[in-house]
Protein backbone atom coordinates (compact mmCIF):
# COMPACT_ATOMS: atom_id res chain seq x y z
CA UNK A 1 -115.97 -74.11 3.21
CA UNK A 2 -119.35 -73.02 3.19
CA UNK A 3 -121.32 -70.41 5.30
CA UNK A 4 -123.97 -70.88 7.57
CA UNK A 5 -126.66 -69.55 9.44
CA UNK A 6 -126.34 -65.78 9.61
CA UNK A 7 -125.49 -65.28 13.67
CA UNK A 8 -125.67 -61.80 13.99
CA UNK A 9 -125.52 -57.91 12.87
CA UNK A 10 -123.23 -55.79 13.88
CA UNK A 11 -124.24 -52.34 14.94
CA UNK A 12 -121.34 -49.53 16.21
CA UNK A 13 -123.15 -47.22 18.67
CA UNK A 14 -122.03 -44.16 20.67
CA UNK A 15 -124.55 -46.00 23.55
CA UNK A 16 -125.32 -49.00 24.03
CA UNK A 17 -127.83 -49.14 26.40
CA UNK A 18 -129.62 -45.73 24.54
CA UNK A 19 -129.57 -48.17 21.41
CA UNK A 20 -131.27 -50.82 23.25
CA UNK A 21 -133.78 -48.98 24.25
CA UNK A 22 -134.60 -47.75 20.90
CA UNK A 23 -134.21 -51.35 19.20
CA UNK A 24 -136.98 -52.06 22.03
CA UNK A 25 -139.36 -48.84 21.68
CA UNK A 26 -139.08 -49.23 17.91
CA UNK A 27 -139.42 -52.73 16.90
CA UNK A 28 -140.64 -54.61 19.90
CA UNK A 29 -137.17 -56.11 20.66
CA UNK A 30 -137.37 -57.29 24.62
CA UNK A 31 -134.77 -59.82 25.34
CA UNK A 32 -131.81 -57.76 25.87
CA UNK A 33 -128.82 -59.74 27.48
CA UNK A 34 -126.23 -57.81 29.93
CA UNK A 35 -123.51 -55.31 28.26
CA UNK A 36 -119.92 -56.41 28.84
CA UNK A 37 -116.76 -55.46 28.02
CA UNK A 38 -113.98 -56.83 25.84
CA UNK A 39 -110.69 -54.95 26.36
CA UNK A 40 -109.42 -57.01 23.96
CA UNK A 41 -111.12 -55.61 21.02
CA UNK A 42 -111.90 -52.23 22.45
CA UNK A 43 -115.62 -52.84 22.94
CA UNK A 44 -118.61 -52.90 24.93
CA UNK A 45 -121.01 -55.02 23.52
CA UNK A 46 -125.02 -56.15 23.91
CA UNK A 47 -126.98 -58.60 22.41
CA UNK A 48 -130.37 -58.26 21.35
CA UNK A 49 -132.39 -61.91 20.59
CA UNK A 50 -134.45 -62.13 17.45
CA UNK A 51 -136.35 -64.57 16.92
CA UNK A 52 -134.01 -65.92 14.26
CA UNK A 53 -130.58 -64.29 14.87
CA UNK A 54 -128.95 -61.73 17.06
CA UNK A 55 -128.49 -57.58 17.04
CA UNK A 56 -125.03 -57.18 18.15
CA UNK A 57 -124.85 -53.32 19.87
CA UNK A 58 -120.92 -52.02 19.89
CA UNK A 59 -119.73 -48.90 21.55
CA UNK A 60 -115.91 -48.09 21.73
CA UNK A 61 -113.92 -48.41 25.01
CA UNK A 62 -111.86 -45.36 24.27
CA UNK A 63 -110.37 -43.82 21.96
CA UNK A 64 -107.66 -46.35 20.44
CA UNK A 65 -110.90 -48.64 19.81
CA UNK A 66 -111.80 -49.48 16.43
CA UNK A 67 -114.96 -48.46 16.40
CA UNK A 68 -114.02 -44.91 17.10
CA UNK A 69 -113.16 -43.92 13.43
CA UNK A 70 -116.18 -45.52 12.76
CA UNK A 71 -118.40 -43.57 14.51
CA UNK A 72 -115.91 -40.00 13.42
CA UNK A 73 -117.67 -40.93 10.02
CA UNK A 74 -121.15 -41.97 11.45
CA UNK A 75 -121.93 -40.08 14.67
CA UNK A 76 -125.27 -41.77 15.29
CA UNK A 77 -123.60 -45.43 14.49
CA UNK A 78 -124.51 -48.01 12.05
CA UNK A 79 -124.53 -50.89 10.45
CA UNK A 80 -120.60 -52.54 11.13
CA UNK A 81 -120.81 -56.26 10.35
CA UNK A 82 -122.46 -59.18 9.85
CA UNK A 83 -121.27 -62.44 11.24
CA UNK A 84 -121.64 -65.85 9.29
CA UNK A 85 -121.43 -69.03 10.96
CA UNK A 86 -119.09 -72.25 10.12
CA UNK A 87 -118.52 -75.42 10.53
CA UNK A 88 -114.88 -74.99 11.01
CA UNK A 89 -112.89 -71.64 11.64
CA UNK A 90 -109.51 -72.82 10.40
CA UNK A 91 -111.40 -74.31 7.24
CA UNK A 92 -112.97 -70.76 6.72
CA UNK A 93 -109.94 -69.15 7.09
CA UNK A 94 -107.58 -71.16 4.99
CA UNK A 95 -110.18 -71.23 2.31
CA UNK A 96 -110.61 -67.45 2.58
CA UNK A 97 -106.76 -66.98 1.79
CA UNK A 98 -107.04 -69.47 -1.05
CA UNK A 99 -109.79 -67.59 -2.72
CA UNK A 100 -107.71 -64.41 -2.26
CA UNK A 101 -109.45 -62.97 0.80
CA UNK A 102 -107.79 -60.78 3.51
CA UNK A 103 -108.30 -61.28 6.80
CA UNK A 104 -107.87 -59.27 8.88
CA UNK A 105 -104.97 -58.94 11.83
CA UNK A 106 -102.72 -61.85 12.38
CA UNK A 107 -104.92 -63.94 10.29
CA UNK A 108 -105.27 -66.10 13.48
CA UNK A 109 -108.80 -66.83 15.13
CA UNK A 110 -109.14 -65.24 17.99
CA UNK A 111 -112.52 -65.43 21.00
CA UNK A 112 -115.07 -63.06 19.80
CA UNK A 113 -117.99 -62.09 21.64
CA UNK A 114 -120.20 -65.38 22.27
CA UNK A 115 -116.78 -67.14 23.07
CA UNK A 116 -115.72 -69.10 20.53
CA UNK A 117 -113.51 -68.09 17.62
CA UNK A 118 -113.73 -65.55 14.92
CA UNK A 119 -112.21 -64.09 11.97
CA UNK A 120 -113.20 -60.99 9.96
CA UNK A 121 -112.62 -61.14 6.45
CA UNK A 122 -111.82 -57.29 4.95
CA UNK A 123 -114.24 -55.39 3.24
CA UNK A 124 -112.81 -54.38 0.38
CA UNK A 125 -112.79 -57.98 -0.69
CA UNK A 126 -116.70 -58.38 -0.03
CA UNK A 127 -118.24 -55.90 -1.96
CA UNK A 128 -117.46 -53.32 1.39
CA UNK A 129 -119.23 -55.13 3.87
CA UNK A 130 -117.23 -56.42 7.03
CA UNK A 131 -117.50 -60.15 7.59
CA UNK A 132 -117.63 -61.92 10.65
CA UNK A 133 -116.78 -65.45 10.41
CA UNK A 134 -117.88 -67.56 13.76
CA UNK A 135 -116.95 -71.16 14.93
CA UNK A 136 -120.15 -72.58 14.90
CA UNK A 137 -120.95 -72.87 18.66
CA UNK A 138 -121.94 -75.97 20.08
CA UNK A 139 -125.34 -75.58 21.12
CA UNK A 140 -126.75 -75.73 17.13
């Protein structure tokens, strides 16, 4: 197993929208897609395109979100991931465990945000950055 393109960056925000409009007043960033909600994982999320990857904007759907300790420790939000693309999510995953990675939950893939399946890899086994790992989607 072996990484690919870098998909996206994570960022935990109190707002969304607020965040959007910075990303565009700051750096020029204009293609903003819909925010939408995923119960599932306790967030509301927007993408931002770059020209070579994706901002990923996430603001908690309540309090029993994940993202709410998160932003306890970091009011204004920040940095929470990056996601990796890969050829093959049950590869990544299986290879993660053999190399003596945790990830995280069940340790089954589940459909993240652009709708095909992720894994996140804990941080404490990457230097304390959260990893997203992506199925490839089939577009690329």
């Amino acid at each position: 197993m072996q990484i690919g393109r870098l998909n996206h960056i994570g960022i935990a925000t109190p707002d969304v929208e607020a965040a959007a409009r910075t990303w565009a007043q700051l750096y020029g960033a204009i293609r903003a897609h819909d925010a939408f909600d995923m119960p599932r994982q306790g967030v509301r999320v927007k993408f931002i395109d770059l020209p070579n990857s994706q901002i990923e904007l996430l603001e908690p759907l309540g309090e029993a979100s994940p993202l709410t300790g998160f932003l306890q420790r970091f009011p204004a939000g920040g940095q929470h991931h990056v996601c990796f693309e890969v050829a093959d999510i049950l590869a990544a995953r299986d290879a993660m465990v053999e190399r003596g990675a945790r990830v995280l939950g069940d340790g089954e893939p589940y459909i993240g945000a652009h709708g095909v399946p992720v894994i996140f890899v804990h941080p404490k086994d990457t230097g304390g950055v959260l990893v997203e790992l992506m199925q490839q989607p089939e577009e690329h």
